[in-house]
Protein backbone atom coordinates (compact mmCIF):
# COMPACT_ATOMS: atom_id res chain seq x y z
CA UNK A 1 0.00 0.00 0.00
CA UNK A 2 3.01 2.50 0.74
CA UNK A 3 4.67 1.67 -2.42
CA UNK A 4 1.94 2.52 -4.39
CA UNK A 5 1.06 5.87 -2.68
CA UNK A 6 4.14 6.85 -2.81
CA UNK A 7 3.95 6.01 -7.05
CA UNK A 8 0.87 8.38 -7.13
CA UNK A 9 2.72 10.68 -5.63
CA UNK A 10 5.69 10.50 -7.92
CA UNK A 11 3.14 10.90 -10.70
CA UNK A 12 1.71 14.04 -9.10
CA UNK A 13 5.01 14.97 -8.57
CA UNK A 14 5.88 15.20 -12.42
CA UNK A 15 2.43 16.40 -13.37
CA UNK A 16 2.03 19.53 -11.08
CA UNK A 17 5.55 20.79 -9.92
CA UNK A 18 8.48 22.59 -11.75
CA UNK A 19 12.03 21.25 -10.41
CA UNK A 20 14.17 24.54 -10.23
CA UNK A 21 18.32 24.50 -9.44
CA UNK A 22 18.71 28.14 -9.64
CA UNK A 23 16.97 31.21 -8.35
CA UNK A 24 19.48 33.58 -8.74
CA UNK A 25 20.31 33.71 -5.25
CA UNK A 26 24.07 34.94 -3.76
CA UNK A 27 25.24 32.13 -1.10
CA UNK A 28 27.20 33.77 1.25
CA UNK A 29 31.44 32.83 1.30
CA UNK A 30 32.00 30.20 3.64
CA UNK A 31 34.18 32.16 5.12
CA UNK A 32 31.99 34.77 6.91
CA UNK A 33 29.71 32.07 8.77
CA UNK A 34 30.67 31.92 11.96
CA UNK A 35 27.62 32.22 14.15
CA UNK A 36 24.73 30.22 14.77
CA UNK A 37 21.77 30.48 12.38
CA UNK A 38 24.02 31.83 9.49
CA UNK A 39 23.34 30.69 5.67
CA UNK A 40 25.74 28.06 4.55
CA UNK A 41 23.81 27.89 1.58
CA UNK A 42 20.16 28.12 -0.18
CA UNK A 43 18.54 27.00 -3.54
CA UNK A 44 14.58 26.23 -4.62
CA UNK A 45 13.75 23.00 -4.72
CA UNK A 46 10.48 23.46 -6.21
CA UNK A 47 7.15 25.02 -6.94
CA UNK A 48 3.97 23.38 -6.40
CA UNK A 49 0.00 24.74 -7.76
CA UNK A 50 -2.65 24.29 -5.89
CA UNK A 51 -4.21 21.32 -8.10
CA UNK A 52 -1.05 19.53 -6.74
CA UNK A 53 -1.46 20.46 -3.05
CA UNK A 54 -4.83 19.60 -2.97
CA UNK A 55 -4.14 15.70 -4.57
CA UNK A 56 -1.46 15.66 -2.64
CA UNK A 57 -3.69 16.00 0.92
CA UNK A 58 -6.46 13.96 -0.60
CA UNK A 59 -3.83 11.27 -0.88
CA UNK A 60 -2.47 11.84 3.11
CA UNK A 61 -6.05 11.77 4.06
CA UNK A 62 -7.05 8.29 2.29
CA UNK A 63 -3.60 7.03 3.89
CA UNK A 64 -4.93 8.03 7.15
CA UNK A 65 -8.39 6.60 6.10
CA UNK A 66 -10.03 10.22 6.70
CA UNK A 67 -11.75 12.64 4.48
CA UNK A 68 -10.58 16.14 3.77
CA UNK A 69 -12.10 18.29 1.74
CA UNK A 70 -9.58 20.86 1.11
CA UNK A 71 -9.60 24.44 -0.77
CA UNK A 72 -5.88 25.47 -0.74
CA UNK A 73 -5.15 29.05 -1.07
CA UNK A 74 -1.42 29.74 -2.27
CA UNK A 75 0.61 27.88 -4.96
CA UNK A 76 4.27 27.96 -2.42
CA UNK A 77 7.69 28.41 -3.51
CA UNK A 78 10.41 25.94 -1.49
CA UNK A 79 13.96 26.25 -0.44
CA UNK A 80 16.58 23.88 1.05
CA UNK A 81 18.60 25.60 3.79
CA UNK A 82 21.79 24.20 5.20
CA UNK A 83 23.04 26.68 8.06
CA UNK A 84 24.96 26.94 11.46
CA UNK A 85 24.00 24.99 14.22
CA UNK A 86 25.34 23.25 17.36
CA UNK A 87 25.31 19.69 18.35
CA UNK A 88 24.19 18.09 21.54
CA UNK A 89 27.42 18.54 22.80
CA UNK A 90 27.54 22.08 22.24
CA UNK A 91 29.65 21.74 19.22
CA UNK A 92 29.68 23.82 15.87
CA UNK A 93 28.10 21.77 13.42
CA UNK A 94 25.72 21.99 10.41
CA UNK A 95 21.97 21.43 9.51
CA UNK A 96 19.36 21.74 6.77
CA UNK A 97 15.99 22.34 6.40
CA UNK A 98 13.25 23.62 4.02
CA UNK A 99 10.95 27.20 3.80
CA UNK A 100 7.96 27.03 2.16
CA UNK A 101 6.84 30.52 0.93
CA UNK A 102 3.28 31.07 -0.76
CA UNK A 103 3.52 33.14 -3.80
CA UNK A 104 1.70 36.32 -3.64
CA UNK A 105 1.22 37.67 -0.42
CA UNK A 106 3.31 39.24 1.87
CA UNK A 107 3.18 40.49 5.36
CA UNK A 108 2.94 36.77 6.45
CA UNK A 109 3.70 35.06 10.27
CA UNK A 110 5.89 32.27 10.58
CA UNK A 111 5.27 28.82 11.37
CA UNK A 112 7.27 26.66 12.49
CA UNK A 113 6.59 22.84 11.74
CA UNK A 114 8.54 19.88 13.25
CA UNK A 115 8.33 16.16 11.68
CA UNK A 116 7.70 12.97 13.50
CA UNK A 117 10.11 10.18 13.77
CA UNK A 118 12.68 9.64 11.45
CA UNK A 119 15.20 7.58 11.03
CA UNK A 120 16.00 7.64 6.89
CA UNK A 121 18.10 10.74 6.42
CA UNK A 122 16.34 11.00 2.89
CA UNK A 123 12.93 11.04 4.67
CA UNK A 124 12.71 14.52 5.09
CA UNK A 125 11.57 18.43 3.27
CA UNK A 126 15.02 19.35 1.89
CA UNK A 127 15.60 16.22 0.00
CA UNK A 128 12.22 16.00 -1.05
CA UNK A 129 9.36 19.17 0.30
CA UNK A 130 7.01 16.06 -0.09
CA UNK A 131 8.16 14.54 2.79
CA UNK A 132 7.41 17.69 5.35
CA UNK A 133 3.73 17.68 3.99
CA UNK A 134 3.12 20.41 7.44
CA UNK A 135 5.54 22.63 5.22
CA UNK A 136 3.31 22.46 2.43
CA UNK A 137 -0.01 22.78 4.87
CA UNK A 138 1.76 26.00 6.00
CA UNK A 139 2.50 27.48 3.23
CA UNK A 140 -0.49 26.77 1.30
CA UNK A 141 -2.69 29.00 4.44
CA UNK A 142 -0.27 32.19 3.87
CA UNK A 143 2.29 31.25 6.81
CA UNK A 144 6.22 31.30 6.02
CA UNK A 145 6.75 27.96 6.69
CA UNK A 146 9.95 26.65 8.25
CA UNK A 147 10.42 22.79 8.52
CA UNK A 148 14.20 21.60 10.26
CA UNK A 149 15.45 17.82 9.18
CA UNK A 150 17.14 17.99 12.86
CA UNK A 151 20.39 17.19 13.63
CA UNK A 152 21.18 13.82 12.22
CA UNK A 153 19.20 13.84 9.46
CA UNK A 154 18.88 16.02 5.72
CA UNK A 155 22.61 17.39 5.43
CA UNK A 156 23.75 16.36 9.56
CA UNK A 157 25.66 13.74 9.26
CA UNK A 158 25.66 12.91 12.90
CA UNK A 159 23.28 10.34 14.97
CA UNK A 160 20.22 11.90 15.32
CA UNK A 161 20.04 12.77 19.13
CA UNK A 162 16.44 11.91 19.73
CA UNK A 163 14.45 13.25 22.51
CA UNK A 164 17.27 15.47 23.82
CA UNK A 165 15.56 18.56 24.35
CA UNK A 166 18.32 21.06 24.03
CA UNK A 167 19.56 20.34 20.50
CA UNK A 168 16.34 19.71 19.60
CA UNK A 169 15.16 23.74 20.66
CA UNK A 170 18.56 24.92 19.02
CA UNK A 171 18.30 23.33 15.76
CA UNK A 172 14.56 25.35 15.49
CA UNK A 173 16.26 28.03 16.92
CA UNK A 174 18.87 28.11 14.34
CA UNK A 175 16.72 27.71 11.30
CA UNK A 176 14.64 29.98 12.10
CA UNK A 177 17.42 32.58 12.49
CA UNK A 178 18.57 31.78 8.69
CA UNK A 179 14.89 31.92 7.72
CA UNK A 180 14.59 35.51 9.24
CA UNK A 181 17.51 36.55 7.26
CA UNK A 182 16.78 34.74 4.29
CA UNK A 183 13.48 36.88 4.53
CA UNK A 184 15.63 39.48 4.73
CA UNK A 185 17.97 39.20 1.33
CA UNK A 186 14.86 37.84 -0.78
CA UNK A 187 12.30 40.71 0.35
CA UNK A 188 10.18 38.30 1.64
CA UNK A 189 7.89 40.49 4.31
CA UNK A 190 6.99 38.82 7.98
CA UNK A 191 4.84 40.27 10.28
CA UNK A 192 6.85 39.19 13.57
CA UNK A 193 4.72 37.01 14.45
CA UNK A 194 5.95 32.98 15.12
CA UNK A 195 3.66 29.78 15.56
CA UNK A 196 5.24 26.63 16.70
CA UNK A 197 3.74 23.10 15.74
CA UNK A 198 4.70 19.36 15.84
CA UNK A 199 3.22 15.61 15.78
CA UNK A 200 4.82 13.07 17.77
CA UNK A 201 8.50 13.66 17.43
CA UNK A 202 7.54 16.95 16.41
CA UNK A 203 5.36 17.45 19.18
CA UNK A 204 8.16 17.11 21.75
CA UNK A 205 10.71 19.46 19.76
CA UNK A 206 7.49 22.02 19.57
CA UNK A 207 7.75 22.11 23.24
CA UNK A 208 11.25 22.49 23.48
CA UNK A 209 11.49 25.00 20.76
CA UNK A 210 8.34 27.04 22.89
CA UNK A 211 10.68 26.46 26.32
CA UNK A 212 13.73 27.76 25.14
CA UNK A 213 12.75 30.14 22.85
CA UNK A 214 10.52 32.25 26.27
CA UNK A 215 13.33 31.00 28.41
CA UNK A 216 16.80 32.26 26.43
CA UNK A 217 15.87 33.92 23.34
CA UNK A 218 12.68 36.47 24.37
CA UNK A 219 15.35 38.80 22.70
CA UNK A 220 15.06 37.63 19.16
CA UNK A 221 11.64 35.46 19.14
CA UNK A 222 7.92 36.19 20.99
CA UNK A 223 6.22 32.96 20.30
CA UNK A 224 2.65 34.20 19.68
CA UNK A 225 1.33 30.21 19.84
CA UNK A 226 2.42 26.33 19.85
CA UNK A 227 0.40 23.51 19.39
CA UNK A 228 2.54 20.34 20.57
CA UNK A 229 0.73 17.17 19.18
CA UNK A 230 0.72 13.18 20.65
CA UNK A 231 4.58 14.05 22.12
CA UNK A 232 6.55 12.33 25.02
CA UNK A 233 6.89 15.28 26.92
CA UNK A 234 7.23 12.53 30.30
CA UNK A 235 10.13 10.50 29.10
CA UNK A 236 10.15 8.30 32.10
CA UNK A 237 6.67 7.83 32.18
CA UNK A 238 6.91 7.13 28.12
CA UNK A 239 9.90 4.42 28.74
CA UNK A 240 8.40 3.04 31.63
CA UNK A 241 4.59 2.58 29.71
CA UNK A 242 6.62 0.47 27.14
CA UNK A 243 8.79 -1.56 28.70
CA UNK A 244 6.22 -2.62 30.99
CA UNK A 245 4.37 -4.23 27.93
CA UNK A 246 4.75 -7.72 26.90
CA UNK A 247 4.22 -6.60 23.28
CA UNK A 248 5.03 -2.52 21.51
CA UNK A 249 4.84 -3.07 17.90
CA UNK A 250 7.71 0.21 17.44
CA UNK A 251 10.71 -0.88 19.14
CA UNK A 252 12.44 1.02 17.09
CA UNK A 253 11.29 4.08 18.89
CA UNK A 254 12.36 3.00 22.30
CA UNK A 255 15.78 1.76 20.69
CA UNK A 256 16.37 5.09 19.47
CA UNK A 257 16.13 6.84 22.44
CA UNK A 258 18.49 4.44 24.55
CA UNK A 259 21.25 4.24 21.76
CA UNK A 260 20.89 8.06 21.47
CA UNK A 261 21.14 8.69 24.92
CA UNK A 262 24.28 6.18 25.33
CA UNK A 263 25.93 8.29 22.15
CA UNK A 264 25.40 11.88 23.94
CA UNK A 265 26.11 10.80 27.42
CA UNK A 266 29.24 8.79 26.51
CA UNK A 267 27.78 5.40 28.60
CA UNK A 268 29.07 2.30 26.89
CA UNK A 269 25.63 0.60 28.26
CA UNK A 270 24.04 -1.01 25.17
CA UNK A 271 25.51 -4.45 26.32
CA UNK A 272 23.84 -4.66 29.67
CA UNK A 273 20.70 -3.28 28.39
CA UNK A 274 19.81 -4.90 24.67
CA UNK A 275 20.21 -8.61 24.94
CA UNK A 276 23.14 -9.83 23.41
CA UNK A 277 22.12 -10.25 19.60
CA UNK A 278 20.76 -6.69 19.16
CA UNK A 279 23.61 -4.83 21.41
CA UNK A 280 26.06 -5.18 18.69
CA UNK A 281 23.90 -4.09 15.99
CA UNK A 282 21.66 -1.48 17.27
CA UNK A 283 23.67 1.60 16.86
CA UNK A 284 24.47 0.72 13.51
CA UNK A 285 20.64 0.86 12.80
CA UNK A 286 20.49 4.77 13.56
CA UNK A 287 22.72 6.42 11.27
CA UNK A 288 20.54 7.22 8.65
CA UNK A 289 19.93 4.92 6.05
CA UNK A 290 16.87 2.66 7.31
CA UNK A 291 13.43 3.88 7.78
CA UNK A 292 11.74 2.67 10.95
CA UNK A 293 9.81 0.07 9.12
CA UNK A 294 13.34 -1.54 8.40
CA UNK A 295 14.57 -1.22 11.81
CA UNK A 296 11.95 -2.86 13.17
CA UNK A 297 12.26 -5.83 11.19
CA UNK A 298 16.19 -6.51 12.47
CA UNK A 299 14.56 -6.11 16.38
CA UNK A 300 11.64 -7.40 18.23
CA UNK A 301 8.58 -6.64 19.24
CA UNK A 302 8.77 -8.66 22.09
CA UNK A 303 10.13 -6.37 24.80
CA UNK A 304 11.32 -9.01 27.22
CA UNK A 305 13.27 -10.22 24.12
CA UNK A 306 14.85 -6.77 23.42
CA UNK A 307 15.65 -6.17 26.56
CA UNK A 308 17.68 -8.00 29.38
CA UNK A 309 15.73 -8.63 32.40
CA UNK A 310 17.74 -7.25 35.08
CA UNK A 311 17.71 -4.32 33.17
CA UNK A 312 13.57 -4.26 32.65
CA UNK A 313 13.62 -5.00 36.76
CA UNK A 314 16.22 -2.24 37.46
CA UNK A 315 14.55 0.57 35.26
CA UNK A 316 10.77 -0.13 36.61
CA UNK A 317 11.80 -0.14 40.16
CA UNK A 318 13.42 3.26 39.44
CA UNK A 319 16.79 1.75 40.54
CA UNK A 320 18.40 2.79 37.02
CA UNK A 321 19.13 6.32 38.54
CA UNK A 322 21.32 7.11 35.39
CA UNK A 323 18.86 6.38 33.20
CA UNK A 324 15.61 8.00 35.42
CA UNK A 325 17.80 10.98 35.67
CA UNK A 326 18.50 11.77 32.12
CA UNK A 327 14.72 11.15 31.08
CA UNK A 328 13.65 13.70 34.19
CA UNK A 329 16.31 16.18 32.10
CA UNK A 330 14.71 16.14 29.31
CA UNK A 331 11.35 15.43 30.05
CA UNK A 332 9.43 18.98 29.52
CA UNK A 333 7.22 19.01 33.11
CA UNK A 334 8.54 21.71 34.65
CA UNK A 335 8.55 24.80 33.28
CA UNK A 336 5.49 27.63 32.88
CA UNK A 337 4.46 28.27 29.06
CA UNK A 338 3.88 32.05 28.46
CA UNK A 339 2.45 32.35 25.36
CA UNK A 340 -0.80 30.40 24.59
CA UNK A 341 -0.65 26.75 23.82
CA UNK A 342 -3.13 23.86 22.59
CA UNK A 343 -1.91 20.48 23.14
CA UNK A 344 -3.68 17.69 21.10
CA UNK A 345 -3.79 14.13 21.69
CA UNK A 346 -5.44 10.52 20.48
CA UNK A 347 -6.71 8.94 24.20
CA UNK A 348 -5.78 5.72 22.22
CA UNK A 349 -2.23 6.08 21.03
CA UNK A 350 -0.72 3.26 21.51
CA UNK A 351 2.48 4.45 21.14
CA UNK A 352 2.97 7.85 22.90
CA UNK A 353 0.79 7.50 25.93
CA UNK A 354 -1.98 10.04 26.19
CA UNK A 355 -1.25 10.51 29.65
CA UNK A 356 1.91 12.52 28.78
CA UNK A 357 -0.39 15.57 27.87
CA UNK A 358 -2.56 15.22 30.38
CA UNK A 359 0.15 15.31 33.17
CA UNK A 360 1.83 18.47 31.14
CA UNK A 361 -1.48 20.02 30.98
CA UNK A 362 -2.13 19.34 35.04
CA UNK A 363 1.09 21.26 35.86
CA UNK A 364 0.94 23.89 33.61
CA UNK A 365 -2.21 25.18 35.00
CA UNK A 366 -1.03 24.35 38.82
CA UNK A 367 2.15 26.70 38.08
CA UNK A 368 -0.34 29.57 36.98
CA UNK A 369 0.07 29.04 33.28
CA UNK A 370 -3.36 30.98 32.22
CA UNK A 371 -3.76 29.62 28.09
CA UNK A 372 -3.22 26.21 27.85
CA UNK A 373 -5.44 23.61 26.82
CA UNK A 374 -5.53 19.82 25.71
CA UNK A 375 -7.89 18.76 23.02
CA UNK A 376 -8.85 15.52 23.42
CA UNK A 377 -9.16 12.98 20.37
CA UNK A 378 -11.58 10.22 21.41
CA UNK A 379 -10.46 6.89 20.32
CA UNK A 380 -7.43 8.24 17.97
CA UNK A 381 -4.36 6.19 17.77
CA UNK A 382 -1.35 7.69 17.27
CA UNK A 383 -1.95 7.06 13.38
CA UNK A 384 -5.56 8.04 13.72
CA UNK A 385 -4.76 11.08 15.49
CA UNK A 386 -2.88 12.92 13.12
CA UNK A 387 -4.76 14.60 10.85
CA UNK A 388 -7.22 15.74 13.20
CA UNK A 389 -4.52 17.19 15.44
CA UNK A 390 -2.84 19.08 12.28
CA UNK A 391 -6.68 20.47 11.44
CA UNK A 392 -6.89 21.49 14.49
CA UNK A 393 -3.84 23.69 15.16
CA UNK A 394 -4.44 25.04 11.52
CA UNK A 395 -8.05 26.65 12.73
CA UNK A 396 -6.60 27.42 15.82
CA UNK A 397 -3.31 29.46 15.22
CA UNK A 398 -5.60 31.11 12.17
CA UNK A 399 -7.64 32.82 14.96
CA UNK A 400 -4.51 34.57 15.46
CA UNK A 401 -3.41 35.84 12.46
CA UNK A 402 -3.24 39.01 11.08
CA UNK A 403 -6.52 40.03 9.53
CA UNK A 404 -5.24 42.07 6.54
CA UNK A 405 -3.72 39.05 5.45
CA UNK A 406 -4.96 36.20 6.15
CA UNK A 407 -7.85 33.53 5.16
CA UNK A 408 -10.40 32.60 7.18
CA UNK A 409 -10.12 29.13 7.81
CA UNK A 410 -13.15 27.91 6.40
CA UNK A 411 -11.91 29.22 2.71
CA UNK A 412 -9.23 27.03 3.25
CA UNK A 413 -10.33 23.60 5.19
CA UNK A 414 -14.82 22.85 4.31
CA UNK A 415 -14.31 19.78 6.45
CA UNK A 416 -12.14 17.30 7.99
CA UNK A 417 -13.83 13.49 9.34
């Protein structure tokens, strides 16, 4: 079934876009980046119409086995971005990621738009702006959208280090300082105004994007809304939800988390935690050339087969204080969102337990956060969930739009089932 959407789309692909290597745009010399956020280098990828945006969602949405019926607005522009960044380690290092600009307005907010998982370096909007289908939702309403590949994936050459929260805020961070200035050479108008949105994955790095951003870089950014979607924002409560099942059919999520963690805190632990015939492999699974699908097939979904047992009894006891403490770290609990925010969640994903909003919701509003809410998808799955989540935010953050330029969002979305 995934083969053959993703032939449709290749037909689509040829029928409705116009592939594009040169814009006449001046790269700056590689020797004047030195800060984070500079350009390393831009080109357009492509331009889509809107008879190609609008297959393209009808196709998402019979994926998803939903019903859209959708009236795009803009026909978008999109450029691959590789620019200055840091690693998880605090290092200088480099990342890409795509801007999707709709043709013919101006005076336009940004959005921000953050992928699920992904583990196929290919898999994402600068190789292909068909891959970051939130860029193309975002710039198809009138936003400047601005989709990062993360560290690890797109140009990064690195292991993706999943779940960390800081690198995941800085490489937003980042990207959207090259998008401002890119803005900036290209006359491309913004209004100052910056939403934040994610699924999954995405949904965590929303939230750490939203933290950071209020917490270090007020400065430069005012976040004027964030809608984090079906993320682990509870790490430990996340971990300990799946180990504790007999059965999780994506333990190549879980994987990626431990083998990440071991790679950015220097531990050397994969051999007392994977048994013995994955502990060798694992880490060789994560550097960017399998797609989860194909990851999964090398493990198990048979935790107590992943896993050794003393290290399952260890962890759920809360005896594994190394690993406890570096979920707590980056878990996303404690802090007290400023600007408004509109969590969304399936109450039957089976993979990011829907209790990790609820909790986040709980102590936002016991710390005096005064605009946060948690819509609640009855009976979604974490597959289920999606596109109601991403219609959601969409109506939502268009509430808060400037008027003189934007459309309402019923010329944009009739109805979504």
């Amino acid at each position: 079934m995934k083969s053959k959407i993703y032939n449709f789309l290749l037909v689509l692909l040829l029928t409705f876009i116009f592939a594009c290597t040169d814009d006449g745009l001046v790269d700056p010399p590689a020797e004047e980046i030195k800060s984070r956020g500079d350009i390393i280098s831009s080109n357009l990828l492509y331009e889509y119409n809107i008879d190609f945006i609008s297959s393209f969602f009808n196709v998402l949405a019979a994926q998803a086995d939903t019903s859209i019926d959708l009236n795009p607005i803009y026909s978008i522009k999109v450029y691959k971005i590789v620019y200055e960044t840091i690693d998880a380690k605090g290092n200088s290092t480099e990342a890409s990621g795509s801007i999707y600009i709709p043709i013919g307005i101006n005076n336009i907010p940004i959005l921000s738009a953050h992928h699920g998982t992904q583990t196929n370096r290919n898999r994402v909007g600068s190789v292909s702006p068909i891959n970051a289908p939130e860029g193309i939702l975002a710039g198809t309403m009138g936003y400047y959208g601005v989709v990062p590949d993360y560290l690890g994936l797109g140009e990064s050459q690195i292991l993706h280090p999943y779940l960390h929260e800081k690198s995941s805020a800085t490489c937003v961070i980042d990207l959207l300082r090259a998008a401002k200035i890119f803005a900036a050479q290209n006359n491309i108008q913004i209004n100052g105004q910056l939403f934040l949105a994610g699924y999954s994955e995405g949904g965590f790095v929303t939230m750490a994007a939203h933290k950071e951003i209020e917490a270090n870089y007020s400065n430069e950014f005012t976040v004027t809304a964030s809608a984090p979607m079906s993320g682990s924002y509870d790490l430990n409560l996340t971990a300990k939800t799946i180990i504790d099942k007999e059965i999780y059919n994506e333990p190549s999520f879980l994987a990626f988390l431990i083998v990440s963690y071991n790679e950015i805190y220097g531990w050397s632990r994969l051999p007392e935690i994977f048994q013995s015939q994955y502990s060798n492999i694992v880490t060789g699974l994560f550097y960017g050339s399998k797609t989860t699908d194909e990851i999964n097939g090398f493990l198990t979904d048979k935790v107590s087969d992943l896993f050794k047992p003393e290290f399952v009894s260890n962890y759920l006891s809360g005896n594994d204080m190394q690993l406890n403490s570096a979920f707590s770290e980056n878990s996303l609990l404690n802090w007290t969102p400023i600007a408004p925010m509109k969590l969304f969640h399936g109450t039957a994903d089976e993979f990011v337990p829907y209790e990790n909003s609820l909790i986040a919701v709980h102590g936002f509003n016991m710390r005096g956060s005064t605009n946060i809410e948690l819509v609640s998808i009855e009976g979604g799955t974490h597959a289920t969930a999606a596109i109601p989540s991403l219609i959601g935010a969409a109506a939502w953050f268009n509430t808060f739009k400037n008027q003189n330029s934007s459309p309402k969002i019923s010329e944009f979305i009739l109805s979504a089932k």
